[in-house]
N, C-alpha and C. Protein backbone atom coordinates (compact mmCIF):
# COMPACT_ATOMS: atom_id res chain seq x y z
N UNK A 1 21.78 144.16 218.35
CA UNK A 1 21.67 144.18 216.91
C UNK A 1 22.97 144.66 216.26
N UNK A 2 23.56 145.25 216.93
CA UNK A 2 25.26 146.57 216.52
C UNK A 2 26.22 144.65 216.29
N UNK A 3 26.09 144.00 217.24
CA UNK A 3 27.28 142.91 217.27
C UNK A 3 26.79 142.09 215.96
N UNK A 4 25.38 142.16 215.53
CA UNK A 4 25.14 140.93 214.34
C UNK A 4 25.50 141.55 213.07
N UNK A 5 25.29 142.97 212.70
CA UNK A 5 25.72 143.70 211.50
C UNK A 5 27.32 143.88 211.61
N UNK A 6 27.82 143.90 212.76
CA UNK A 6 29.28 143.62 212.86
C UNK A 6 29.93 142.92 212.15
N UNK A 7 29.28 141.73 212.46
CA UNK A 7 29.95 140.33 212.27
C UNK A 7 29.80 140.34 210.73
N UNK A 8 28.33 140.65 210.48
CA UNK A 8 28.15 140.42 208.65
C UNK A 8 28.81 141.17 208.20
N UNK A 9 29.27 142.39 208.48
CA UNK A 9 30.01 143.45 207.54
C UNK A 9 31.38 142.48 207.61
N UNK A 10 31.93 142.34 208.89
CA UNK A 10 33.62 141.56 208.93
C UNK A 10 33.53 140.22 208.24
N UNK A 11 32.72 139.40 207.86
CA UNK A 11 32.11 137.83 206.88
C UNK A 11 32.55 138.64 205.66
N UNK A 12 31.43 139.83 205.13
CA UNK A 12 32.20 140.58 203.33
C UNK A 12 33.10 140.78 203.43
N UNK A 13 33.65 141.58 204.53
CA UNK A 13 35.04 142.33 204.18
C UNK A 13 36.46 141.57 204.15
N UNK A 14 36.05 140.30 205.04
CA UNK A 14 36.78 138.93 204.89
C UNK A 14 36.88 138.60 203.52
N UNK A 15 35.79 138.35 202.84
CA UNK A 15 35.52 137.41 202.00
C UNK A 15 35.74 138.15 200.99
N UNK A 16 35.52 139.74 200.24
CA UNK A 16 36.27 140.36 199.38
C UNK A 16 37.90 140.70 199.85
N UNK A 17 38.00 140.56 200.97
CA UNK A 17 39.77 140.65 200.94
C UNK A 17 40.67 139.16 200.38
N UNK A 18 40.04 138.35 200.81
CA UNK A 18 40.27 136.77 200.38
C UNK A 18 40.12 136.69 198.72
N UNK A 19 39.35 137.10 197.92
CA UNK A 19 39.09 137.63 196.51
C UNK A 19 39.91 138.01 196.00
N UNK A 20 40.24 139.07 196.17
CA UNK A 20 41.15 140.07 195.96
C UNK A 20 41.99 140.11 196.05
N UNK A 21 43.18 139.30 196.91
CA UNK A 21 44.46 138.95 197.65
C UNK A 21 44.55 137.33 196.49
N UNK A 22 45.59 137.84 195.46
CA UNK A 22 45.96 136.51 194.80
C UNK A 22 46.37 135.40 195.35
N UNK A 23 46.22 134.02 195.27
CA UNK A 23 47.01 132.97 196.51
C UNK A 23 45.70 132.02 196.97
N UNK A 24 46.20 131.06 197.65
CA UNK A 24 45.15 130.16 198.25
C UNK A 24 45.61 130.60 199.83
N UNK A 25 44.34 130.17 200.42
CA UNK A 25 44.10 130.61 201.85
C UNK A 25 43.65 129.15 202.47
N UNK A 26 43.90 128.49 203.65
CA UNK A 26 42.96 127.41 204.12
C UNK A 26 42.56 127.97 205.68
N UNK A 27 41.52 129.14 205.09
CA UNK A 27 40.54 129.70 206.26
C UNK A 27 39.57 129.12 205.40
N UNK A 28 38.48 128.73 207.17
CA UNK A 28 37.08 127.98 206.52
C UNK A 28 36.64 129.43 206.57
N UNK A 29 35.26 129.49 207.15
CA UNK A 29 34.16 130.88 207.50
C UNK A 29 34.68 131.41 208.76
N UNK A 30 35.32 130.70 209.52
CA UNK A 30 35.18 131.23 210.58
C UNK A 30 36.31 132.01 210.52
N UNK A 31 37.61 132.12 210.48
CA UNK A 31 38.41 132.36 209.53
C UNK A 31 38.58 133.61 208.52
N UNK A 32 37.42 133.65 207.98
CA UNK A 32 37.18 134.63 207.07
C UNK A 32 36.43 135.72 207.72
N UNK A 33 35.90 135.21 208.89
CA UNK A 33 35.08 136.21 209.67
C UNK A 33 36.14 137.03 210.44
N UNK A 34 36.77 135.87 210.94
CA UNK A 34 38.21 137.17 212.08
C UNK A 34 38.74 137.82 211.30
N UNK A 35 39.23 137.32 210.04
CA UNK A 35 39.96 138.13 209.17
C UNK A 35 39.32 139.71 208.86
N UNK A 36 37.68 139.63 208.51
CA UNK A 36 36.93 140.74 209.02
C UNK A 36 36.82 141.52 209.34
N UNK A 37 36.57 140.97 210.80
CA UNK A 37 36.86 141.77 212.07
C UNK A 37 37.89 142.61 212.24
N UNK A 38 39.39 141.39 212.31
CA UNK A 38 40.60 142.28 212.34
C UNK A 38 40.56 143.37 211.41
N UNK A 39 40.17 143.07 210.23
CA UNK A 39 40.31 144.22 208.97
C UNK A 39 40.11 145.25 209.66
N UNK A 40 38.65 145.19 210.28
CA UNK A 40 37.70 146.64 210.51
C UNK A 40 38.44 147.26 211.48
N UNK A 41 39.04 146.68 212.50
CA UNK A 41 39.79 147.43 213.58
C UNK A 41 40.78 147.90 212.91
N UNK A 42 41.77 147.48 212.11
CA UNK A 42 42.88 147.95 211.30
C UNK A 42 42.66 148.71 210.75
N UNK A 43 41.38 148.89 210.03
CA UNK A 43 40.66 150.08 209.15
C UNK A 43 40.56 151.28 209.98
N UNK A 44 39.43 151.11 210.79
CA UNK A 44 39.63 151.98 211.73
C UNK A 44 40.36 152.38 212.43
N UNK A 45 41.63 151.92 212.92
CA UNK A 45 42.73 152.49 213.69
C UNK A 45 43.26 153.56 212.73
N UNK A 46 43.22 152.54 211.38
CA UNK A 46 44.50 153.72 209.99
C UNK A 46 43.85 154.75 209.75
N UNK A 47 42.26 154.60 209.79
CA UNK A 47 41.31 155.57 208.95
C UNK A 47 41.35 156.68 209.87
N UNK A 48 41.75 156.70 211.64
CA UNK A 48 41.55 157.50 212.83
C UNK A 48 42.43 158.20 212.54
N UNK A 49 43.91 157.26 212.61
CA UNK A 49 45.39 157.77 213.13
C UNK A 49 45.40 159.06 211.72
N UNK A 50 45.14 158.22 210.33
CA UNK A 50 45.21 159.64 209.70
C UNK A 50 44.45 160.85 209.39
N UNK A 51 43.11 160.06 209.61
CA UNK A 51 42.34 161.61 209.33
C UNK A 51 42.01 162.50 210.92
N UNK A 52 42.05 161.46 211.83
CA UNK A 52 42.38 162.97 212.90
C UNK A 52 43.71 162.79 213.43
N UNK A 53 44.47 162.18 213.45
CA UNK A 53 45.81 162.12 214.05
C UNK A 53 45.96 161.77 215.22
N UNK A 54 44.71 160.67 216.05
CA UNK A 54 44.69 159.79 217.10
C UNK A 54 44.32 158.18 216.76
N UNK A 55 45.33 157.73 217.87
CA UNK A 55 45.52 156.23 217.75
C UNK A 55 44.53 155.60 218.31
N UNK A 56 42.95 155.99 218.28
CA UNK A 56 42.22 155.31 218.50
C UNK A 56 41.78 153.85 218.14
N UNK A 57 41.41 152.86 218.26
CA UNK A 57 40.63 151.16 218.25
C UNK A 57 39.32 151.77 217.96
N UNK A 58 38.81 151.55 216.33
CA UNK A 58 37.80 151.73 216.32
C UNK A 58 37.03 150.82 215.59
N UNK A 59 35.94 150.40 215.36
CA UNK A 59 35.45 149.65 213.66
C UNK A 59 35.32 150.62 212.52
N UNK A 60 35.58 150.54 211.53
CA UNK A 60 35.90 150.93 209.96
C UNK A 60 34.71 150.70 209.65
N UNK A 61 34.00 151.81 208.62
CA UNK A 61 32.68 151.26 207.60
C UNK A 61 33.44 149.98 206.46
N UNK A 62 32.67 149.58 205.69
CA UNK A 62 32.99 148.54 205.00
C UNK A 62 34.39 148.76 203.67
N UNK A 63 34.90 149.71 203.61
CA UNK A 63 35.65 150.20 202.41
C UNK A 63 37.13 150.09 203.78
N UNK A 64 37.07 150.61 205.18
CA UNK A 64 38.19 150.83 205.42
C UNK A 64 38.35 148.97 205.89
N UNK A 65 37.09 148.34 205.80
CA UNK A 65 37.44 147.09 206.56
C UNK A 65 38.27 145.92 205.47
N UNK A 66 37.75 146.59 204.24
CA UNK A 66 38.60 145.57 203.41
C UNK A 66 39.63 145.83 203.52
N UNK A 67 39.90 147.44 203.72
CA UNK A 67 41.41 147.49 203.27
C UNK A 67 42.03 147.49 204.61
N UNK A 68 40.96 147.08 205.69
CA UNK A 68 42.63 146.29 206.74
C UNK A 68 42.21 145.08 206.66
N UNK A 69 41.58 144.79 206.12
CA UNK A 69 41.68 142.81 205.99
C UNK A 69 42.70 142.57 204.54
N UNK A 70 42.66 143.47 203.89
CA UNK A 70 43.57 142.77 203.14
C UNK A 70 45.14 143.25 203.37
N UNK A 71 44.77 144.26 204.44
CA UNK A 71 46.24 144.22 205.07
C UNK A 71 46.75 143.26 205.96
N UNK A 72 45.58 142.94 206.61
CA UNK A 72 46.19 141.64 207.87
C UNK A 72 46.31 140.55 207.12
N UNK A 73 45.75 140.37 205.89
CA UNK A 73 45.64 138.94 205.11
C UNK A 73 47.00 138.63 204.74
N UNK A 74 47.77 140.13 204.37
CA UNK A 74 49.31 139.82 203.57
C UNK A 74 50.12 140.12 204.79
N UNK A 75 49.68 140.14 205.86
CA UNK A 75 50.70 140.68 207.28
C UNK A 75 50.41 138.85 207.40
N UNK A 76 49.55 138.44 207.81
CA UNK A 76 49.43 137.06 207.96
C UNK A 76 49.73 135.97 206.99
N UNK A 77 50.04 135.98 206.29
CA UNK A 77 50.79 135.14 204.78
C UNK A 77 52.55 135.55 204.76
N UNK A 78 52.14 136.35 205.08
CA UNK A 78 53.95 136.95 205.55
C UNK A 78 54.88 136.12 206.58
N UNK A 79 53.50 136.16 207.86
CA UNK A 79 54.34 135.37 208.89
C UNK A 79 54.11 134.05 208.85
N UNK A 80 53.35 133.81 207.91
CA UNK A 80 53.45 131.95 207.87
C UNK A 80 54.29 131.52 207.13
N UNK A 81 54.82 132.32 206.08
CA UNK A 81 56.01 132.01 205.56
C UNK A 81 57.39 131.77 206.13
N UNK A 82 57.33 132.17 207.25
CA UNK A 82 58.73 132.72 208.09
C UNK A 82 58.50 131.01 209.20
N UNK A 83 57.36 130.81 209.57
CA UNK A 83 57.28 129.74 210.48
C UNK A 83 57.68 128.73 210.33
């Protein structure tokens, strides 16, 4: 049940980082789901490294997942520019 609320939290946190991030994107769903995902790990790594000061891999509740999806969103728009 932990992997299906996963996925739905990383689908919002995709899909309000995609919102929120001015620009066109050509991610379908699936897409918007990794974007998610990645967020939440990014969330959680930043949300670890600073509030206890270890570099743990963790998942993020839904506030730290946007804000690493909309960090990977402009880390990833960054490097497609360069390609």
């Amino acid at each position: 049940m932990g992997i299906i609320v996963w996925l739905i939290i990383g689908l919002i946190a995709g899909f309000i980082a995609r919102a929120l991030v001015p620009g066109s994107d050509s991610m379908g769903v699936v897409g918007t789901l990794v974007l998610g995902l990645i967020g939440s790990l990014v969330g959680g790594f930043l949300g670890n490294l600073f509030v206890n000061g270890q570099m743990d891999i963790q998942a993020a509740g839904i506030i730290g997942s946007i804000i690493g999806a909309i960090l990977a969103l402009l880390i990833y728009r960054a490097m497609g520019r360069r390609v």
